[in-house]
Protein backbone atom coordinates (compact mmCIF):
# COMPACT_ATOMS: atom_id res chain seq x y z
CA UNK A 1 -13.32 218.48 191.49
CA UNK A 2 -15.68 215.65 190.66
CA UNK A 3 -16.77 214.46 186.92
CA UNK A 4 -19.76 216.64 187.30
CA UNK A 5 -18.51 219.39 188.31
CA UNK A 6 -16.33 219.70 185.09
CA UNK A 7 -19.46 218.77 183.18
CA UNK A 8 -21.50 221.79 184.65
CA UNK A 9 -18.22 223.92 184.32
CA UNK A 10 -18.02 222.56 180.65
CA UNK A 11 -21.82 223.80 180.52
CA UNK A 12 -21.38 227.13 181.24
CA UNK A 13 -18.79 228.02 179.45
CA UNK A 14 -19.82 226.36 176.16
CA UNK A 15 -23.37 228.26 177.20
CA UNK A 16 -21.60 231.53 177.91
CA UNK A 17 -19.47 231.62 174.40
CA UNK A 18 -22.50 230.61 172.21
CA UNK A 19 -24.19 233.69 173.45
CA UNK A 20 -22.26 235.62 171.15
CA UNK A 21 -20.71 239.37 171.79
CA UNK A 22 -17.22 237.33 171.79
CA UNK A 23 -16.75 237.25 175.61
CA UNK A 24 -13.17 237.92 176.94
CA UNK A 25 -11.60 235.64 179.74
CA UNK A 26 -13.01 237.51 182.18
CA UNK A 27 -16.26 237.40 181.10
CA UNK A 28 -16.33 233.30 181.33
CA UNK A 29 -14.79 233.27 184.58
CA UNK A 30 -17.32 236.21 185.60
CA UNK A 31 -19.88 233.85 184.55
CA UNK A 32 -18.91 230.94 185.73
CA UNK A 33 -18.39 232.70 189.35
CA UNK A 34 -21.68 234.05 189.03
CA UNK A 35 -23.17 230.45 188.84
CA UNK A 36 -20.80 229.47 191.48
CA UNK A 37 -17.49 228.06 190.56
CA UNK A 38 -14.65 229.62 191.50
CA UNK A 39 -11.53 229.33 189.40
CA UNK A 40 -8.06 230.67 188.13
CA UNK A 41 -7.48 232.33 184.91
CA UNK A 42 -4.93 229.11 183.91
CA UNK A 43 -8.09 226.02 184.71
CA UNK A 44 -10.56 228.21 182.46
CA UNK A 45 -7.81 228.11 179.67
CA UNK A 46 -6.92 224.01 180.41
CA UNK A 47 -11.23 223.75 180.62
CA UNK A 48 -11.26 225.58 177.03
CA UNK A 49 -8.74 223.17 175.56
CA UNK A 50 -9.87 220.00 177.05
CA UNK A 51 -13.10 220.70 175.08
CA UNK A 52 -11.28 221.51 172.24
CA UNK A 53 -9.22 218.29 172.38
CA UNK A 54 -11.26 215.76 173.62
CA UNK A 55 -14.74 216.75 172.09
CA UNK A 56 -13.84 218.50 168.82
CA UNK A 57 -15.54 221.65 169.66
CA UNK A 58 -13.69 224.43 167.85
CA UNK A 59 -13.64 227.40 170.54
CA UNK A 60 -11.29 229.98 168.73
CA UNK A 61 -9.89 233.30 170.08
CA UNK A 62 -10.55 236.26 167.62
CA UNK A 63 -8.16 238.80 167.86
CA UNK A 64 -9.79 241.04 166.25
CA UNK A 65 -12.97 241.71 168.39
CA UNK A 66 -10.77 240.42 171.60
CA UNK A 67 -13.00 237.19 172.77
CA UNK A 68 -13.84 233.44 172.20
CA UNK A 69 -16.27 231.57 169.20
CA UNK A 70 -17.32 228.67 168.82
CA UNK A 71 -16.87 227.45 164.79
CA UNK A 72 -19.48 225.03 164.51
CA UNK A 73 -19.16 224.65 161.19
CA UNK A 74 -15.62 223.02 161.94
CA UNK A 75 -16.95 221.59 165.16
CA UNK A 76 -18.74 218.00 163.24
CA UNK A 77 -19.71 217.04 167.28
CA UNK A 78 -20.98 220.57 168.29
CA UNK A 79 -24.66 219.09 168.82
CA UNK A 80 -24.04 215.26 170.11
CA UNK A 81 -21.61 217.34 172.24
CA UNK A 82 -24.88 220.01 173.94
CA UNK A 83 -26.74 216.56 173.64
CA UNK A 84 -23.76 214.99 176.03
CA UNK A 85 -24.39 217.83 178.09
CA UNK A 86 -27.95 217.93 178.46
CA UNK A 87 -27.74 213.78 179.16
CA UNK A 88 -25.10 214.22 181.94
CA UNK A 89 -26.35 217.29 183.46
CA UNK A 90 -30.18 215.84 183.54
CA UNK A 91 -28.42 212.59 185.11
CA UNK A 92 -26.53 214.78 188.02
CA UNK A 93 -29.98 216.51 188.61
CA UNK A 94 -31.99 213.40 189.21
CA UNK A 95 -29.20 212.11 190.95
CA UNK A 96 -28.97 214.76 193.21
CA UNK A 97 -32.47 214.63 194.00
CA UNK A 98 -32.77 211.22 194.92
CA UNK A 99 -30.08 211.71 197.33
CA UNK A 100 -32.20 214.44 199.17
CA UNK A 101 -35.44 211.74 199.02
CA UNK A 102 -35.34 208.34 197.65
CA UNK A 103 -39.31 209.40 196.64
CA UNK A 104 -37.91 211.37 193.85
CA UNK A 105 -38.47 208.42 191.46
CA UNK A 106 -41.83 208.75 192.37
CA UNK A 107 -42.29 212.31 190.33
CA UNK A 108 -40.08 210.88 187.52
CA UNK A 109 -41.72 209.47 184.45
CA UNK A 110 -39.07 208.03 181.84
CA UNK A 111 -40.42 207.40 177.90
CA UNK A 112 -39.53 203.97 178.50
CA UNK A 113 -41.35 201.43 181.02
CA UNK A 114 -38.08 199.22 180.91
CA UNK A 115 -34.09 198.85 179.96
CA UNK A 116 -33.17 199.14 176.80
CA UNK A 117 -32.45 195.71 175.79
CA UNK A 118 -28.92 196.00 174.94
CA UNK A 119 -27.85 198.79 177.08
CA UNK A 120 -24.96 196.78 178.34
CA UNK A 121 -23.08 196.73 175.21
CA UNK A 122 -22.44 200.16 174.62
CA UNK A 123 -19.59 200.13 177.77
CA UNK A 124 -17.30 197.80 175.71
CA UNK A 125 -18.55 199.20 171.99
CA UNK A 126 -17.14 202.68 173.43
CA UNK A 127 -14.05 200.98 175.01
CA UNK A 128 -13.38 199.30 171.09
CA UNK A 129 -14.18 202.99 169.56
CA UNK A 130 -11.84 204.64 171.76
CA UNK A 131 -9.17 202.09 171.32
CA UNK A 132 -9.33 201.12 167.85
CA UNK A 133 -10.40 197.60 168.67
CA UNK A 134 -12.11 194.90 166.43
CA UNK A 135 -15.59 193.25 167.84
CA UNK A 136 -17.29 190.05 167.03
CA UNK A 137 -21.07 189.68 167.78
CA UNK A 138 -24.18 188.11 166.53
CA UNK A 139 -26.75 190.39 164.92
CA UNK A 140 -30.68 189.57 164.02
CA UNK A 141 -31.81 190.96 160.75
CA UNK A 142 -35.65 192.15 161.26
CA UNK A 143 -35.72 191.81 157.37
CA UNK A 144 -34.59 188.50 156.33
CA UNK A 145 -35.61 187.11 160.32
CA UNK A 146 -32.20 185.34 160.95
CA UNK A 147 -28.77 185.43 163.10
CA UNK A 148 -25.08 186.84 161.19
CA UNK A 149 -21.99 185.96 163.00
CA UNK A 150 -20.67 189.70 162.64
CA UNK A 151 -17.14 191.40 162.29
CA UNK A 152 -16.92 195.40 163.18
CA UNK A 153 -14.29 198.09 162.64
CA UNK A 154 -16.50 200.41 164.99
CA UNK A 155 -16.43 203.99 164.65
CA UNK A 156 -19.40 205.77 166.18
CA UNK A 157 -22.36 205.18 168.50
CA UNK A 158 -25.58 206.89 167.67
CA UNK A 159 -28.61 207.40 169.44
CA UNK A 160 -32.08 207.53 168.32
CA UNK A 161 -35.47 207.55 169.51
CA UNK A 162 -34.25 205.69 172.69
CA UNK A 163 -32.51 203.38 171.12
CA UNK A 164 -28.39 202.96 170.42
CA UNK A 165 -26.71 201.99 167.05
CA UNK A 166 -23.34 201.46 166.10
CA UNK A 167 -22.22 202.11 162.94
CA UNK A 168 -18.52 200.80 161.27
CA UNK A 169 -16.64 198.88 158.66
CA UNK A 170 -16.90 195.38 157.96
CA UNK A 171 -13.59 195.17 156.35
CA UNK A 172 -10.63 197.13 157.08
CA UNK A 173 -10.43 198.54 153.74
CA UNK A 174 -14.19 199.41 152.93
CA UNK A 175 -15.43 202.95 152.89
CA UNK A 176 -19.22 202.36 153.65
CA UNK A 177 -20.29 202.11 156.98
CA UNK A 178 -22.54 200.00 158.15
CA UNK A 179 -25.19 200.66 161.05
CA UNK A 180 -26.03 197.83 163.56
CA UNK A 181 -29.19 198.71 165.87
CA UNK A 182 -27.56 197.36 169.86
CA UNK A 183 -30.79 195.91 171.21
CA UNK A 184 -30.36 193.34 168.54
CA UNK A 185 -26.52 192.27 169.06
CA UNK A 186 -25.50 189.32 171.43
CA UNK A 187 -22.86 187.15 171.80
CA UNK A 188 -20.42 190.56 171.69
CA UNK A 189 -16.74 189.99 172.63
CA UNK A 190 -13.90 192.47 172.16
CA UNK A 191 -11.17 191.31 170.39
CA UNK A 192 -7.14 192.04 170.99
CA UNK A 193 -7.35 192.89 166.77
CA UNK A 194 -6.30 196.49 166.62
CA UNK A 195 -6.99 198.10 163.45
CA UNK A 196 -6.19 201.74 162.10
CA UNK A 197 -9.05 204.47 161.70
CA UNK A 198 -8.88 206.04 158.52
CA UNK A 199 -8.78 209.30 159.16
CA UNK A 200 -10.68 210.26 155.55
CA UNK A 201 -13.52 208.93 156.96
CA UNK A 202 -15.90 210.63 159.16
CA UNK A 203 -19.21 208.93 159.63
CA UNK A 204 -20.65 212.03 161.54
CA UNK A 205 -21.29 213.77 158.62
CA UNK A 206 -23.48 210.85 157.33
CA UNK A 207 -26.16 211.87 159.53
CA UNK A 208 -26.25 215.76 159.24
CA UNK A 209 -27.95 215.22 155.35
CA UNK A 210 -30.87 212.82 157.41
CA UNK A 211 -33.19 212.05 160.11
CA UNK A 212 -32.60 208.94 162.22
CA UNK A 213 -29.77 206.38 160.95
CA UNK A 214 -30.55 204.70 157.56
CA UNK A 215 -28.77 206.95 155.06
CA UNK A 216 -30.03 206.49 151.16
CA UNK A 217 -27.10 206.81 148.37
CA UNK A 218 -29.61 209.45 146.69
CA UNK A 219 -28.69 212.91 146.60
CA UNK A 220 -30.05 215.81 149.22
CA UNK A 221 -33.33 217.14 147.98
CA UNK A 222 -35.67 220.10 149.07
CA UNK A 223 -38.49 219.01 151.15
CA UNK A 224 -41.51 221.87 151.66
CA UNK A 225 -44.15 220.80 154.31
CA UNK A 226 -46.57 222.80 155.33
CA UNK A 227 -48.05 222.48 159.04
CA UNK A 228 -51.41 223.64 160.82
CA UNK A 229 -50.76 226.56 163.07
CA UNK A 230 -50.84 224.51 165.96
CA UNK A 231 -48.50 221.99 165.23
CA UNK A 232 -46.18 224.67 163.56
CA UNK A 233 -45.21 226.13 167.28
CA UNK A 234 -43.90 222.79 168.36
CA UNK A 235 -41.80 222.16 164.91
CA UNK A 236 -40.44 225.74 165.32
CA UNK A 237 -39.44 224.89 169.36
CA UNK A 238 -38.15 221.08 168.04
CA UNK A 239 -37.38 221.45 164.60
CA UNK A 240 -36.81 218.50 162.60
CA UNK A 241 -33.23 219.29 161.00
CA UNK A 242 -30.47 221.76 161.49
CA UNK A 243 -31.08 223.09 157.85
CA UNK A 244 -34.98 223.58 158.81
CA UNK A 245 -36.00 226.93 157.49
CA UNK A 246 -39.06 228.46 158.12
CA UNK A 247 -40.60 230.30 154.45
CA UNK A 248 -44.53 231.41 156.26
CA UNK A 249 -45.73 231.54 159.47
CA UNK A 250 -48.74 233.20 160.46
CA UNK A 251 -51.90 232.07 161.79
CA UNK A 252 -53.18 229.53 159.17
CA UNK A 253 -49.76 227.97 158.37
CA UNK A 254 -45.82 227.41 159.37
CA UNK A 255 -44.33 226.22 156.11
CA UNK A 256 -40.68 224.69 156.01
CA UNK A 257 -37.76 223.91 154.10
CA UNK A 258 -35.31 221.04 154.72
CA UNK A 259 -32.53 220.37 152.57
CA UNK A 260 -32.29 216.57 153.20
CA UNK A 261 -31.78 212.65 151.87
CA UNK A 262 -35.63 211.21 151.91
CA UNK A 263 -35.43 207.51 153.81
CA UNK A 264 -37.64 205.70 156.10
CA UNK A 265 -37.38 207.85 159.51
CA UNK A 266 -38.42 211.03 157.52
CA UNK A 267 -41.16 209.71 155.85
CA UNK A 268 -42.45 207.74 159.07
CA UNK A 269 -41.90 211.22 161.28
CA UNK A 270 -44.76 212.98 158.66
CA UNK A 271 -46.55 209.97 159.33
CA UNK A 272 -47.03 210.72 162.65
CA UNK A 273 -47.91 213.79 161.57
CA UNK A 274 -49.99 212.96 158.90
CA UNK A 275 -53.31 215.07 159.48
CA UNK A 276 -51.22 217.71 160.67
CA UNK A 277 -48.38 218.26 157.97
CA UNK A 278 -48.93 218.33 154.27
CA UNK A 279 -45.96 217.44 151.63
CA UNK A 280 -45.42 220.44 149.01
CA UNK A 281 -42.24 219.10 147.55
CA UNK A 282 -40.94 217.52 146.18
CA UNK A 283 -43.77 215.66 144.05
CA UNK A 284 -42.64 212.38 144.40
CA UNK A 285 -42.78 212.39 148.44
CA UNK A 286 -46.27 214.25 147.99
CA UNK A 287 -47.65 211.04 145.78
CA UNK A 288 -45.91 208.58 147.73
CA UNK A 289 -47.53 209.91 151.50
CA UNK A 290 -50.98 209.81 149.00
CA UNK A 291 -50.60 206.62 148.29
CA UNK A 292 -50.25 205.91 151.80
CA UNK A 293 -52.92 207.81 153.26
CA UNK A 294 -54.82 205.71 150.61
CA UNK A 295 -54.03 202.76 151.70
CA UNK A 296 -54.83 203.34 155.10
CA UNK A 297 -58.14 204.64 154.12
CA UNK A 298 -58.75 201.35 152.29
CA UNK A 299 -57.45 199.52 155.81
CA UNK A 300 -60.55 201.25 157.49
CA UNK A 301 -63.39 200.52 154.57
């Protein structure tokens, strides 16, 4: 079967497990023939385990209640994994569709009005990820406004707001990562240096305490925001973290909590929010967005 078909295949059963109720065997293969895919008892099992082994995703049989769960509190890729998903299986519908009229492109609007400058690095910055390869490239610093001649121990790509980091060591023996945006790296070459990834390390779990890809040394905090109605119903449909926990919602206000690090792409997201959200804690963000909104108001006088 083609690469998408074990995608959608993939889909459904990852969809059909998260459901809860613990569904037996039969029930995924039920499933999955009810969406059409026919397939023996033994390719469900070898489908199970391939996601197991090659994505991380903890699918465990409970013998207790008799069916599968997914641990996703042992699974650190569970969302970049329905992320993966969504990507591929959003790629094999538009592909589709442009086979059946080449006017589909027409009815297609994409965020972006070109290619991500870049884009053609991330083939050989997977390829040295997957094999434990060393890369040189050339990075520009928006900060300081100058070139680096760069050496990477790469262990992750991350994506965000349309646009691809990845994040590694720059010594073989250094714990802290560091993240490199792609649309800013040229000159890359992969090298025949092999190195070792420690296995201690797991740069995932960097991101799950923040929003976007600059992570602060300071501790997690609890952030309180509270939100207009109206904007409240598309934070509750998109929230903006996995530990976003909703404290009021009625018809004058959805109030949150996040337990998360503050750093730029948080406080820019309330920006964008900024006549729509208001900061409750902790104090420090609340002065800090009021000395913005301030500012701005001093911009416009």
């Amino acid at each position: 079967m083609s690469r998408q078909g074990t995608i959608k295949r993939y889909t459904l059963i990852i969809e059909r497990i998260n459901r809860g109720l613990y569904p037996t065997l039969k029930e995924i293969e039920t499933y999955l023939f009810d969406h059409g895919f026919e397939i023996s008892k033994r390719t469900l099992q070898r489908n199970i385990e391939q996601i197991r082994d090659e994505f991380g995703i903890e699918i465990i049989y409970d013998q207790e209640k008799k069916g599968y769960f997914i641990d996703k509190e042992n699974s650190i890729q569970f969302n970049s994994f329905l992320r993966f998903l969504e990507i591929a299986n959003t790629a094999e519908l538009i592909t589709e569709s442009i086979k059946d009229s080449k006017k589909t492109l027409e009815y297609i609007s994409f965020d972006n009005d070109g290619i991500l400058k870049g884009i053609s690095n991330l083939k050989i910055l997977l390829q040295a990820i997957k094999e434990q390869k060393v890369v040189t490239f050339t990075h520009y610093n928006f900060d300081q406004g100058n070139y680096k001649e760069r050496k990477l121990y790469p262990y992750l790509l991350k994506e965000y707001l349309n646009r691809w980091y990845v994040i590694g060591l720059q010594e073989k023996d250094n714990t802290n990562f560091r993240t490199f945006g792609i649309d800013r790296i040229s000159n890359l070459t992969l090298t025949t240096e092999v190195f070792v990834r420690n296995q201690e390390l797991h740069p995932q779990s960097l991101f799950s305490s923040i929003i976007g890809v600059i992570y602060p040394e300071e501790n997690i905090q609890e952030v309180v925001l509270k939100f207009t109605p109206f904007q409240g119903k598309y934070i509750k449909t998109l929230p903006l973290h996995h530990s976003q926990e909703i404290l009021i919602d009625n018809d004058k206000e959805l109030t949150i909590r996040l337990w998360i690090k503050i750093n730029y792409e948080l406080k820019q997201r309330l920006l964008m929010l900024i006549d729509q959200v208001e900061v409750l804690k902790p104090i420090a963000l609340r002065d800090e967005m009021k000395q913005v909104l301030t500012k701005t108001l001093n911009n416009y006088n």
